[in-house]
N, C-alpha and C. Protein backbone atom coordinates (compact mmCIF):
# COMPACT_ATOMS: atom_id res chain seq x y z
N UNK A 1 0.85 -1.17 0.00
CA UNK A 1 0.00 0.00 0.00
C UNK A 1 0.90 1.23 0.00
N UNK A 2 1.14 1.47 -1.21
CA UNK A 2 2.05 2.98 -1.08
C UNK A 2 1.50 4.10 -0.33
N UNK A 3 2.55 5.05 0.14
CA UNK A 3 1.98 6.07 1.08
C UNK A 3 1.84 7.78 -0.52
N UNK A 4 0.70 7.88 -0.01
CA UNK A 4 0.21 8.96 -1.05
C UNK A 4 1.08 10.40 -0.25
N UNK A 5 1.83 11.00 -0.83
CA UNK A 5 2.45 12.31 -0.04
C UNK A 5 2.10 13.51 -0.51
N UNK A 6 1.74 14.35 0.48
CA UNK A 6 0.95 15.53 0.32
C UNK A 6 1.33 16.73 1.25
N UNK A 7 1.46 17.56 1.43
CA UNK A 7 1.34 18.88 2.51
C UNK A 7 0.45 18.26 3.38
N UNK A 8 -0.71 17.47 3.72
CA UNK A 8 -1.51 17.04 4.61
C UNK A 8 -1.25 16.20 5.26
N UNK A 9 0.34 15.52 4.93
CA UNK A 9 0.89 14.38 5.92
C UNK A 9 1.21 14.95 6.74
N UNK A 10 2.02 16.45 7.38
CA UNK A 10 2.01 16.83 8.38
C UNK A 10 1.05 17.85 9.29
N UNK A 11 0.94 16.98 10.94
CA UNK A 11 0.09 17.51 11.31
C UNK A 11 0.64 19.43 11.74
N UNK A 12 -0.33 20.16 11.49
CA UNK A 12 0.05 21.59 11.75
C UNK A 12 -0.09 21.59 13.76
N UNK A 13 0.79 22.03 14.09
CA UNK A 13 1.17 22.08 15.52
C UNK A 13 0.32 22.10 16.47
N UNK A 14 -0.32 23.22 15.92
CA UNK A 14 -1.53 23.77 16.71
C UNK A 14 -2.75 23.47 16.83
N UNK A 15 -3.00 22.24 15.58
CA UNK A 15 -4.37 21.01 15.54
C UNK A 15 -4.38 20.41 17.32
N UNK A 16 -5.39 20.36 17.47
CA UNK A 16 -6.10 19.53 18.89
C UNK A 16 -7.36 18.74 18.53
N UNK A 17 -6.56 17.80 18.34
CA UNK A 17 -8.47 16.41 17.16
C UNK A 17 -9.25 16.82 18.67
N UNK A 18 -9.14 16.65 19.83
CA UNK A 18 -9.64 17.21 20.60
C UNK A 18 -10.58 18.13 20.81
N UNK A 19 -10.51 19.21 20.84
CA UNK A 19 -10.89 20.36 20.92
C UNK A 19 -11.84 20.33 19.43
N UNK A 20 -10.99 19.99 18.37
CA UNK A 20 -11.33 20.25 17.21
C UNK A 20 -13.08 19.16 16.86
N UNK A 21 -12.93 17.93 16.90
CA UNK A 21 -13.95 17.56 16.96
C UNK A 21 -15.16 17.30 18.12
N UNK A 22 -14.50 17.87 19.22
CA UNK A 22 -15.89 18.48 20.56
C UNK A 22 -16.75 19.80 19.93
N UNK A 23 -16.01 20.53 18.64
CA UNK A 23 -16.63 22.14 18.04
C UNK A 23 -17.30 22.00 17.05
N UNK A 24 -16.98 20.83 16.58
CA UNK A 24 -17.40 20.78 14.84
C UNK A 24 -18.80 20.39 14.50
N UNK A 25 -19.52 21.36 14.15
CA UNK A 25 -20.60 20.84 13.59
C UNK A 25 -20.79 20.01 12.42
N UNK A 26 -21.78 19.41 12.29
CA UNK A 26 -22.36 18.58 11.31
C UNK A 26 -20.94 17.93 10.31
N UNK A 27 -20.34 16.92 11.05
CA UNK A 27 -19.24 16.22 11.21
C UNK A 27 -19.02 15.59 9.60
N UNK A 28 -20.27 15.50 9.22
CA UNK A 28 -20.45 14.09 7.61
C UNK A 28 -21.10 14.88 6.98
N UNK A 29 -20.92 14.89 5.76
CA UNK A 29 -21.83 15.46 4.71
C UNK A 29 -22.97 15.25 4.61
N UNK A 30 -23.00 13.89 4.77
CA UNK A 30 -24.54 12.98 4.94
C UNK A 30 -24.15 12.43 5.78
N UNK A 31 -25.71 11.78 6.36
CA UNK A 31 -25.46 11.07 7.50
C UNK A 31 -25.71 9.80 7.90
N UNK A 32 -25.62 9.64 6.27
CA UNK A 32 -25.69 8.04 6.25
C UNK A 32 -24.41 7.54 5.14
N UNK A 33 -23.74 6.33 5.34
CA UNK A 33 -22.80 6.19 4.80
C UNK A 33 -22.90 5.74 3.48
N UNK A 34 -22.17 5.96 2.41
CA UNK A 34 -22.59 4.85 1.10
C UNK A 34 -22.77 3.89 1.20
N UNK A 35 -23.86 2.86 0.12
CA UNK A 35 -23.72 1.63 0.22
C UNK A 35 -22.84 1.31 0.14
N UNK A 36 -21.96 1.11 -0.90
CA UNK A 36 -20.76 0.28 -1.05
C UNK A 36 -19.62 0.11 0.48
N UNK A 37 -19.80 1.12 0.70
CA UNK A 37 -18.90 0.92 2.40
C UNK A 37 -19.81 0.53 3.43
N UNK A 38 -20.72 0.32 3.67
CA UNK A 38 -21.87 -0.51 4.69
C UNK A 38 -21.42 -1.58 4.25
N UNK A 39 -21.80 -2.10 2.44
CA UNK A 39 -21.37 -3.30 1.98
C UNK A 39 -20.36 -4.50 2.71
N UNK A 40 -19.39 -3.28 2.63
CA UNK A 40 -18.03 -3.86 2.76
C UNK A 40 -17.73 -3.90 4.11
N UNK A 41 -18.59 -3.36 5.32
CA UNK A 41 -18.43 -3.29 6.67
C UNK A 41 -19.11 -4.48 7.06
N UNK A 42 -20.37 -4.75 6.81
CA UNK A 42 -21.04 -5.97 6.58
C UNK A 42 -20.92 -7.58 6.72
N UNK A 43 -19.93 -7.07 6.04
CA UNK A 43 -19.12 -8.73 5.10
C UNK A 43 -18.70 -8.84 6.39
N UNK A 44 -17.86 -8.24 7.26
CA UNK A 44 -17.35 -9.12 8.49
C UNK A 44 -17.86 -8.40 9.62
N UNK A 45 -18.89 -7.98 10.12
CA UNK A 45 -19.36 -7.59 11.13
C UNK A 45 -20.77 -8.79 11.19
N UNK A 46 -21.18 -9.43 9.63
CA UNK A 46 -22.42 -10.36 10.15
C UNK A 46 -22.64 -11.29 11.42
N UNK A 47 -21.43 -11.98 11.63
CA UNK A 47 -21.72 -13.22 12.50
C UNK A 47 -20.90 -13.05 14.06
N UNK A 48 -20.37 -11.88 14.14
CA UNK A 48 -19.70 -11.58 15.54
C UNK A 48 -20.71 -10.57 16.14
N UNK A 49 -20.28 -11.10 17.47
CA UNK A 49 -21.09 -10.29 18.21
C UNK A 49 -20.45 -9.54 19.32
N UNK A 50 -19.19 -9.34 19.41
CA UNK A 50 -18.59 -8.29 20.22
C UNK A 50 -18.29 -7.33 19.29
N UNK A 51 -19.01 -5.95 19.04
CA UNK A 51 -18.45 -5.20 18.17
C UNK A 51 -17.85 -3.71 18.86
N UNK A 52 -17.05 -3.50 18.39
CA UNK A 52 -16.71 -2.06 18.71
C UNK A 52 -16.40 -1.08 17.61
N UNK A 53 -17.13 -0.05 17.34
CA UNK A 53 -16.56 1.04 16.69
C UNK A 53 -16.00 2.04 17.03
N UNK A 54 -15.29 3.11 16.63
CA UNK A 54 -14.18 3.76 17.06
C UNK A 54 -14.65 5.00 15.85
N UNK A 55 -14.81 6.11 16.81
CA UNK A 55 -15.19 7.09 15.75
C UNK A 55 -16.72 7.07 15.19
N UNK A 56 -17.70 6.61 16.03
CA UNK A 56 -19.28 6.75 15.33
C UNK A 56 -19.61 7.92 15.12
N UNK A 57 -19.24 8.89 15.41
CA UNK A 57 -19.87 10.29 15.05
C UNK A 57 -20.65 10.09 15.24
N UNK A 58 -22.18 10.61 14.24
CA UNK A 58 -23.73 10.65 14.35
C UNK A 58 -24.27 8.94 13.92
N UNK A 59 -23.46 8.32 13.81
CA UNK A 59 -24.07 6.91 13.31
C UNK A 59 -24.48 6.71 12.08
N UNK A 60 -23.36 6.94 11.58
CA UNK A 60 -23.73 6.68 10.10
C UNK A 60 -23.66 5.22 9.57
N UNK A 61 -23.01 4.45 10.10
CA UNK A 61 -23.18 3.27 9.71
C UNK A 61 -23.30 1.82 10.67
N UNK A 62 -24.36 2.37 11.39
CA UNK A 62 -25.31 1.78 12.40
C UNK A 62 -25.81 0.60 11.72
N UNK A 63 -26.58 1.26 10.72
CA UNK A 63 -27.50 0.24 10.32
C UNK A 63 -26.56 -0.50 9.60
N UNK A 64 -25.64 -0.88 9.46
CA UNK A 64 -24.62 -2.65 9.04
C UNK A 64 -24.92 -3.49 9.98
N UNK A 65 -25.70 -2.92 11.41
CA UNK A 65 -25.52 -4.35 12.34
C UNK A 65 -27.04 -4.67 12.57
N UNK A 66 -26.77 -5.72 12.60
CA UNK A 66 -28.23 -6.49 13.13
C UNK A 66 -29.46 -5.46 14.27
N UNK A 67 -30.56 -6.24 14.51
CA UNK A 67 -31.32 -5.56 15.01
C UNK A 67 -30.98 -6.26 16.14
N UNK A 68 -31.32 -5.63 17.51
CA UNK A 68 -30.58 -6.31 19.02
C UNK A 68 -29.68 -6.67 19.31
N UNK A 69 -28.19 -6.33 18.34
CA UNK A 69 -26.95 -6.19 18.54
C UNK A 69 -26.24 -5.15 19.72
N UNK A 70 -25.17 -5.57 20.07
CA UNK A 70 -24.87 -4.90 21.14
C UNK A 70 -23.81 -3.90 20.51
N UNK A 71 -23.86 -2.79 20.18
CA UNK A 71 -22.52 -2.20 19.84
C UNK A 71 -21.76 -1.30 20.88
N UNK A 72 -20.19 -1.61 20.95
CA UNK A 72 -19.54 -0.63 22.21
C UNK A 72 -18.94 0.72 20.78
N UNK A 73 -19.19 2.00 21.32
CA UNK A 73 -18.28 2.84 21.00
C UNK A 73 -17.52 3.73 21.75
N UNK A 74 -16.40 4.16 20.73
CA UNK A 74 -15.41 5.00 21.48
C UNK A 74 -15.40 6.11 20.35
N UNK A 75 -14.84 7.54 21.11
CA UNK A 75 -15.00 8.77 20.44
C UNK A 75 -13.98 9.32 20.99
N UNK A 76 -13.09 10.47 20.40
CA UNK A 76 -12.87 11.72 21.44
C UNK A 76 -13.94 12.90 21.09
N UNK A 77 -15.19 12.68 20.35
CA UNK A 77 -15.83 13.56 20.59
C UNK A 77 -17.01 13.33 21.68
N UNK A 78 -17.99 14.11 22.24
CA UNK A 78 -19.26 13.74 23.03
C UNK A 78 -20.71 14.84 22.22
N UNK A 79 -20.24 15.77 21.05
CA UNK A 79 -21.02 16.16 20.83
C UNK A 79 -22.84 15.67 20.50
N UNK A 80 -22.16 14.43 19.92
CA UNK A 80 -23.54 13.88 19.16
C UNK A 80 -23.80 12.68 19.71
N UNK A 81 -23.51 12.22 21.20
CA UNK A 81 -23.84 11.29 22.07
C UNK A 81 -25.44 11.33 21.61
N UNK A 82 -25.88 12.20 22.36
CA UNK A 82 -27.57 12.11 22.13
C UNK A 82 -27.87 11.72 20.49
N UNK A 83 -27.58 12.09 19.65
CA UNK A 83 -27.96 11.75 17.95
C UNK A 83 -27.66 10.27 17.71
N UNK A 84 -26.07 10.10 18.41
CA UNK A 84 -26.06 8.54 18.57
C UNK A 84 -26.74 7.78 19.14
N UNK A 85 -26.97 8.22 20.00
CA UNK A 85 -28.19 7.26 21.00
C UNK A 85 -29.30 6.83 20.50
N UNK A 86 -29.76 8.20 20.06
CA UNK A 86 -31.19 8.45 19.17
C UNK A 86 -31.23 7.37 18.05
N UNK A 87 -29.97 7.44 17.00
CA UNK A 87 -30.54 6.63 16.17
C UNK A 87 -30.11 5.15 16.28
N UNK A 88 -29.42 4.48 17.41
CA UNK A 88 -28.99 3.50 17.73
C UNK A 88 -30.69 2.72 18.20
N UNK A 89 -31.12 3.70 18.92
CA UNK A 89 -32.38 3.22 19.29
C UNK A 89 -33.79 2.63 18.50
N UNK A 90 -33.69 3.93 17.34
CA UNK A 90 -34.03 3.47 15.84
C UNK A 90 -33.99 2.50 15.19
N UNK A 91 -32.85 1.61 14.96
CA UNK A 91 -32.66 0.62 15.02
C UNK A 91 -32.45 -0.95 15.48
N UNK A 92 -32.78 -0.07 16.23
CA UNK A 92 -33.38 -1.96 17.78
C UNK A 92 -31.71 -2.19 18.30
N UNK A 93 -30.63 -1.33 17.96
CA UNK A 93 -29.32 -1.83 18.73
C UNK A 93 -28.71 -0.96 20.61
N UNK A 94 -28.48 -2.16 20.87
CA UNK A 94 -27.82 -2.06 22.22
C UNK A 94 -26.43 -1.03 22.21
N UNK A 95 -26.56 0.33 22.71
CA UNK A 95 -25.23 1.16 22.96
C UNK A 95 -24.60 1.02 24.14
N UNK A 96 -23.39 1.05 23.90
CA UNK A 96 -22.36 1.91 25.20
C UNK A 96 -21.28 2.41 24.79
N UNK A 97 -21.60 3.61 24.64
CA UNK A 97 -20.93 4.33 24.70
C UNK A 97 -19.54 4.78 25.41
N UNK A 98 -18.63 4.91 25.10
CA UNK A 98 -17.62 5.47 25.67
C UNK A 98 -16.51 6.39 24.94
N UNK A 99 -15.59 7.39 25.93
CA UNK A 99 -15.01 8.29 25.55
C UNK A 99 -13.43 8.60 25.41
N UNK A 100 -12.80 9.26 25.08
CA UNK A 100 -11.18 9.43 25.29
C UNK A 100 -11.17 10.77 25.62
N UNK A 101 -10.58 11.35 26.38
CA UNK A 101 -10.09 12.76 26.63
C UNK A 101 -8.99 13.03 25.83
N UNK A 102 -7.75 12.06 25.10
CA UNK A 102 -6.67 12.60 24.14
C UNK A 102 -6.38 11.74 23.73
N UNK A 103 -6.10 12.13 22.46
CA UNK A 103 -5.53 10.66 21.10
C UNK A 103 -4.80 9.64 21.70
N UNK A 104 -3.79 9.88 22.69
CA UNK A 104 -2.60 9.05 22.58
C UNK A 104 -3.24 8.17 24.03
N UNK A 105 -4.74 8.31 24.40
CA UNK A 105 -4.77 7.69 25.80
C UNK A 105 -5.32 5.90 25.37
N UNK A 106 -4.85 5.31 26.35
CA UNK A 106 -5.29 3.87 26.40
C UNK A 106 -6.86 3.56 26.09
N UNK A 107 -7.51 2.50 25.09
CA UNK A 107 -8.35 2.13 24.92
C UNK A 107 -8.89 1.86 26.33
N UNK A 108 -9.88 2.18 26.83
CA UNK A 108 -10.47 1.39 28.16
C UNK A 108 -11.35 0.32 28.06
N UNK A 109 -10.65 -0.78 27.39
CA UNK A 109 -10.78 -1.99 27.29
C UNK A 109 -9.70 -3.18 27.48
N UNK A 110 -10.19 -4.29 28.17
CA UNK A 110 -9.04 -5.32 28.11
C UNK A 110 -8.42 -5.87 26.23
N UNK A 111 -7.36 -6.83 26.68
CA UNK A 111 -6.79 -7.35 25.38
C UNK A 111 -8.25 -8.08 25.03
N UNK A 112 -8.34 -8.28 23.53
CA UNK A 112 -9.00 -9.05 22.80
C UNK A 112 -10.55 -8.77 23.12
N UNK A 113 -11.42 -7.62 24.14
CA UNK A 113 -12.36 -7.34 24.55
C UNK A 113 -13.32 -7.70 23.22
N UNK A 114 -13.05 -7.65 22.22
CA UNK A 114 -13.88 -7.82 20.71
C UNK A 114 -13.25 -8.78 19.70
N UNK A 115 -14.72 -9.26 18.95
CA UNK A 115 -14.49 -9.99 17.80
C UNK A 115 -14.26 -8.99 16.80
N UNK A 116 -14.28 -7.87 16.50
CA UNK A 116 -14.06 -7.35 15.21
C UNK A 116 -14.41 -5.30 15.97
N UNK A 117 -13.49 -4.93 15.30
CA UNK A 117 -13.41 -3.74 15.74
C UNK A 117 -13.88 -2.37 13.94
N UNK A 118 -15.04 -1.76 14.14
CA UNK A 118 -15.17 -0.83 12.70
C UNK A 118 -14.73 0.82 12.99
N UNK A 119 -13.37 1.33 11.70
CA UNK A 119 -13.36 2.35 11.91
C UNK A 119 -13.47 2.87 10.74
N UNK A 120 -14.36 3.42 10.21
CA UNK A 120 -14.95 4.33 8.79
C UNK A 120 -14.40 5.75 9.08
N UNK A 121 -13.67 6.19 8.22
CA UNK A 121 -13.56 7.51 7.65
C UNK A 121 -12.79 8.10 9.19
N UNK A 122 -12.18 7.41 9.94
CA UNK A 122 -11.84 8.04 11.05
C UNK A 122 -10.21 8.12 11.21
N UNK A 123 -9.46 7.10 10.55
CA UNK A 123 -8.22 7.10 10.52
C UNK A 123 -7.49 8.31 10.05
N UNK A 124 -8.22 8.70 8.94
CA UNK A 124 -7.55 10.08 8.20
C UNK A 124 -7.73 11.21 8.86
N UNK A 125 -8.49 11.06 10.06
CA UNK A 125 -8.26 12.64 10.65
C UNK A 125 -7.22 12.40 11.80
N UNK A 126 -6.64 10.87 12.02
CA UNK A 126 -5.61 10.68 13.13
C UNK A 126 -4.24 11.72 12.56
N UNK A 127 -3.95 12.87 14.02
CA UNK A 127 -2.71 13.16 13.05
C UNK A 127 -1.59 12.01 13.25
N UNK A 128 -0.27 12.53 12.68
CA UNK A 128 0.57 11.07 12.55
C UNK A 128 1.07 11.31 13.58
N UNK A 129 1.51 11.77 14.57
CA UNK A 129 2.04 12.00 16.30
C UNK A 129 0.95 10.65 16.81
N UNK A 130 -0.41 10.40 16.45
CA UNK A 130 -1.51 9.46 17.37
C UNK A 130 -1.75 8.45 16.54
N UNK A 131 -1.29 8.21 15.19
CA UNK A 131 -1.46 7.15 14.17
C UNK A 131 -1.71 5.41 14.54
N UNK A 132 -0.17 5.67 14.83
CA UNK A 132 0.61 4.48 15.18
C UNK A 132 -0.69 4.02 16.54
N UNK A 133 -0.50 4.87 17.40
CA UNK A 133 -0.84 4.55 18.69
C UNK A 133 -2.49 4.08 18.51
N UNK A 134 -3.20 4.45 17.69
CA UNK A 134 -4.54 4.24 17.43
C UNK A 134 -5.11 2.85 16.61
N UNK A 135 -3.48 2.32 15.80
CA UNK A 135 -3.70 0.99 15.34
C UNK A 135 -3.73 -0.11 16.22
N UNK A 136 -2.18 0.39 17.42
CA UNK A 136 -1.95 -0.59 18.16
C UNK A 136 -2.87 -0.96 19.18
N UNK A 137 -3.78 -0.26 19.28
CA UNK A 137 -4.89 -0.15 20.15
C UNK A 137 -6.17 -0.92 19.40
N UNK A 138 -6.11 -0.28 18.65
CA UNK A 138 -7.15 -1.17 17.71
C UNK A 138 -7.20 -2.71 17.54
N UNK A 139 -5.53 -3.15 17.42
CA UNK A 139 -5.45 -4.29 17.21
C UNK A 139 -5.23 -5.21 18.55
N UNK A 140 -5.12 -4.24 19.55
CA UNK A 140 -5.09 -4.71 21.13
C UNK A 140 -6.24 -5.20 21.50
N UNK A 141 -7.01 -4.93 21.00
CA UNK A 141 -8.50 -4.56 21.85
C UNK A 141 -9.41 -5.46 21.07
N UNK A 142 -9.03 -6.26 19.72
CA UNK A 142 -10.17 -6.66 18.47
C UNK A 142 -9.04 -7.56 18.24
N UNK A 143 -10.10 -8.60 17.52
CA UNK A 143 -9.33 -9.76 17.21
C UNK A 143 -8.97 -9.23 15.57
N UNK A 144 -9.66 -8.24 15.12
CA UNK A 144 -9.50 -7.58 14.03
C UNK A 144 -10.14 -6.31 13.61
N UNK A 145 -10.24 -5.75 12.70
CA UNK A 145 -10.39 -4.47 12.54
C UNK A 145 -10.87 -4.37 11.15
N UNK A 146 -12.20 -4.19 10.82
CA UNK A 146 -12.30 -3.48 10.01
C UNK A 146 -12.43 -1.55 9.81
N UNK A 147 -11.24 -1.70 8.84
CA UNK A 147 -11.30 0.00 8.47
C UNK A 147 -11.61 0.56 7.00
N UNK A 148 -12.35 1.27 7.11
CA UNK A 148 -11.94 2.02 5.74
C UNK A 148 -11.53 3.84 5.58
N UNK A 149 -10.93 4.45 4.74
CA UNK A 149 -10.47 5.40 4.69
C UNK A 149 -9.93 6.08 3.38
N UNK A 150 -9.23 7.10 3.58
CA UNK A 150 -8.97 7.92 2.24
C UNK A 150 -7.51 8.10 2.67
N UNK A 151 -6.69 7.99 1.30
CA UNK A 151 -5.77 8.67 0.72
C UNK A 151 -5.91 10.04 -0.15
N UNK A 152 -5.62 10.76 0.01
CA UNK A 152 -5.94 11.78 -0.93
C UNK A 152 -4.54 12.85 -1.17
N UNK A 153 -4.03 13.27 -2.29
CA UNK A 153 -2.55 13.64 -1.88
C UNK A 153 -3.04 15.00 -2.69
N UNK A 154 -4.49 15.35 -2.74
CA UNK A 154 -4.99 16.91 -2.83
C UNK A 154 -5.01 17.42 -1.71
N UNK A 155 -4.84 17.02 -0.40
CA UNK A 155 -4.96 17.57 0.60
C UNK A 155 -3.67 18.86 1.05
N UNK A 156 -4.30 19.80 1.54
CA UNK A 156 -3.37 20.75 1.74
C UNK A 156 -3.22 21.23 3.34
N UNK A 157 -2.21 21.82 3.49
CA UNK A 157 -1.85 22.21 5.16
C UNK A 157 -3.50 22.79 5.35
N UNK A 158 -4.00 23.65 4.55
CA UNK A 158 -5.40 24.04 4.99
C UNK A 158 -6.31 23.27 5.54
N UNK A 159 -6.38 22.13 4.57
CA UNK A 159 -6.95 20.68 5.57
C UNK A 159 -6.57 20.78 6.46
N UNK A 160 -6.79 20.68 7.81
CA UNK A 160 -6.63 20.76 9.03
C UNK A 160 -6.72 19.45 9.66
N UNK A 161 -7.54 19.13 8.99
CA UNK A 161 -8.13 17.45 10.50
C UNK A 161 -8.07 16.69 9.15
N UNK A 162 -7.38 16.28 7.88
CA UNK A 162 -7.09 15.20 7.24
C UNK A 162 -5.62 15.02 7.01
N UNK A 163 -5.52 13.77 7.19
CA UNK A 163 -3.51 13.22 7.50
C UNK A 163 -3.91 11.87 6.33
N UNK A 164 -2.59 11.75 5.28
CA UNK A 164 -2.35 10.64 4.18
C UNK A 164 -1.53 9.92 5.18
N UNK A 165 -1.56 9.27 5.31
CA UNK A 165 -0.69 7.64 6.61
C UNK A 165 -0.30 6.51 5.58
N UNK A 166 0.78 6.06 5.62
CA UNK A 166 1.23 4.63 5.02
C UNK A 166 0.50 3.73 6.06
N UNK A 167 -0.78 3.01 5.87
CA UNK A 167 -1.25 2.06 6.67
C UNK A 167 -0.64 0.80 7.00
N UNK A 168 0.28 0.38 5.55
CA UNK A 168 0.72 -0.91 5.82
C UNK A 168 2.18 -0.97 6.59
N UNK A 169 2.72 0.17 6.41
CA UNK A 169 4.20 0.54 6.97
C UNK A 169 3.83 0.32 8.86
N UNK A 170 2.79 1.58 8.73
CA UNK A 170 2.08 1.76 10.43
C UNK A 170 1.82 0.72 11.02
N UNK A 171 1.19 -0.40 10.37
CA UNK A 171 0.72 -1.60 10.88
C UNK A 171 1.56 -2.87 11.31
N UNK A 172 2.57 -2.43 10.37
CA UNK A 172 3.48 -3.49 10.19
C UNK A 172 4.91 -2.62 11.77
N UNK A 173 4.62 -1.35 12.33
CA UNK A 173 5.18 -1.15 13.13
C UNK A 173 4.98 -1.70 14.61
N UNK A 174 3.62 -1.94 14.61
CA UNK A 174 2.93 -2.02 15.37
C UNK A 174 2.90 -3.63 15.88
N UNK A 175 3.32 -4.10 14.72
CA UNK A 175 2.77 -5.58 15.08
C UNK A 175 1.78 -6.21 14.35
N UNK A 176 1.38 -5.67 13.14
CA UNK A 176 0.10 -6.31 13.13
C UNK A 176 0.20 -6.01 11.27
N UNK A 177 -0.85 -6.51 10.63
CA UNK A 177 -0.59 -6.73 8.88
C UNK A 177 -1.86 -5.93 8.80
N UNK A 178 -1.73 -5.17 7.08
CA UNK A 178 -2.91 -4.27 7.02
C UNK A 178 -3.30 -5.41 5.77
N UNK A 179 -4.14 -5.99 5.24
CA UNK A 179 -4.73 -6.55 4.14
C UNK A 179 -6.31 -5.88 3.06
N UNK A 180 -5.60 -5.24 2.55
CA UNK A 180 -6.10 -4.20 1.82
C UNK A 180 -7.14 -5.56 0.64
N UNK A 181 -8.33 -4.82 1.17
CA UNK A 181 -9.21 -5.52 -0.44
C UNK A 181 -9.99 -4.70 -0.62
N UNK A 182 -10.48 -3.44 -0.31
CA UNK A 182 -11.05 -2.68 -1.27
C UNK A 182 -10.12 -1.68 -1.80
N UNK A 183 -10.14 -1.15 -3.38
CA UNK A 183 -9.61 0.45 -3.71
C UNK A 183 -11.01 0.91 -4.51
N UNK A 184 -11.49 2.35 -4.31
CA UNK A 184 -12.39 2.41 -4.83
C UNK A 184 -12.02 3.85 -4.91
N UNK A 185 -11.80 4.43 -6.07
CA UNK A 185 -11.23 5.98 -5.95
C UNK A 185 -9.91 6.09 -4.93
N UNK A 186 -10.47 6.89 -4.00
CA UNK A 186 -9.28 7.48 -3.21
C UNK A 186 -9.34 6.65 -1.80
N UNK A 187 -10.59 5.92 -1.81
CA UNK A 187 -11.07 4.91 -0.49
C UNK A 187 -10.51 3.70 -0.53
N UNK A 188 -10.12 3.44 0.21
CA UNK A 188 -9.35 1.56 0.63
C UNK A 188 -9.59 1.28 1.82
N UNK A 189 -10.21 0.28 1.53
CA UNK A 189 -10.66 -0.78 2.95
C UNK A 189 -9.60 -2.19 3.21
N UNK A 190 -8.99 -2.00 4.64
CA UNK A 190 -8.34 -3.17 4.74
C UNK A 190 -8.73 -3.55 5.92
N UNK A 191 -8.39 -4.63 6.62
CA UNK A 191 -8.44 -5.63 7.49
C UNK A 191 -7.23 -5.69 8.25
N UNK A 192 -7.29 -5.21 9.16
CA UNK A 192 -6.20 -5.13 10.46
C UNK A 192 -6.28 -6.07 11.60
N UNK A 193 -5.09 -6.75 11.47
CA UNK A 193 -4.56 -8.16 12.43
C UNK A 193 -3.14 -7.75 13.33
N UNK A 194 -3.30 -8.49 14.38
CA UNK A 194 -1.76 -8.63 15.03
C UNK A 194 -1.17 -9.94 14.01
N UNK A 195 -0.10 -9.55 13.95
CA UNK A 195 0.58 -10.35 12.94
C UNK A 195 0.52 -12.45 13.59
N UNK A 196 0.57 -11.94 14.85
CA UNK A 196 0.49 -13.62 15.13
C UNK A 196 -1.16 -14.32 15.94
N UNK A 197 -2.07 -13.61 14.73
CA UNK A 197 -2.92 -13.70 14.62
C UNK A 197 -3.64 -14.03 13.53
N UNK A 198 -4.07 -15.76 13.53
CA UNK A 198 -4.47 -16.27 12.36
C UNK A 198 -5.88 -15.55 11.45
N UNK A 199 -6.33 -15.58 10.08
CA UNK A 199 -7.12 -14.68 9.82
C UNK A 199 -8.31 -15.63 10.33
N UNK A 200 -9.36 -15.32 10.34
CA UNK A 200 -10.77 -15.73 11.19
C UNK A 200 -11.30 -16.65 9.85
């Protein structure tokens, strides 16, 4: 997975994902995700039932899980707790919610707490100072990971909250293999493992 290089690989100093996404209104363009990436979230979220997502924002891609599913999330934002709630409820699924006060803090979960961990569109606003630390966590915490995300090497220092990341370099720092099977434009979905971790 080559790393796409841009002015947007470095984070500008004074970014706080923090601060920055506790302010931000109306987070998604829409607020429901494309098919094709539900699709592809789908495929391995059907038959497990410890799920965790990372980054739900308003819940855009809620509806991939069953009805009376239990889903755990994690955020560093709390703005749209209530919107999450709201439409979690909509859908007949079980929330709990939970939070981070700063990028680089420990998942508050044990090892392996999940069968499959979903992070949509959330990696690219990791700056690269919290990258690393957000895989290894990911892959701490989930027996795997589905992610999907953007490369984009239009991005400029003006972008503020989007970072281009070598995923497979990052992953492979960490401990763990990125296995890329979607490219769709500028979007690639891979599958994140600890390396001495057979695939499911």
């Amino acid at each position: 997975m080559p790393k796409r290089s841009g002015s947007g690989d470095a984070a500008p100093s004074s970014f706080d994902p923090v601060a920055y996404w506790n302010a931000r209104p109306n987070p998604n363009a829409s607020p429901v995700a494309p098919d094709w990436m539900k699709r592809f979230v789908s495929d391995h979220v059907a038959r497990v039932t410890r799920v965790l997502e990372l980054g739900p924002g308003v819940g855009r891609t809620l509806d991939v899980y069953r009805p009376g599913q239990r889903i755990t999330t994690l955020d560093l934002s709390r703005l749209y707790a209530g919107k999450l709630a709201a439409r979690a409820e909509d859908l007949g699924l079980t929330l709990e919610q939970h939070w981070l006060d700063h990028p680089d803090a420990p998942f508050p979960f044990e090892d392996r707490a999940f069968d499959c961990a979903v992070c949509v569109q959330v990696l690219m606003h990791v700056p690269p100072a919290h990258i690393a630390h957000s895989l290894g966590e990911l892959a701490r915490v989930a027996t795997q990971a589905v992610i999907v995300t953007t490369l984009n090497p239009g991005w400029t220092d003006r972008v503020r909250h989007c970072f281009n990341h070598d995923y497979e370099a990052l992953s492979l720092s960490v401990g763990c293999t990125a296995e890329v099977l979607l490219r769709t434009g500028d979007q690639i979905g891979f599958l994140l493992r600890r390396a001495d971790r057979p695939a499911a």
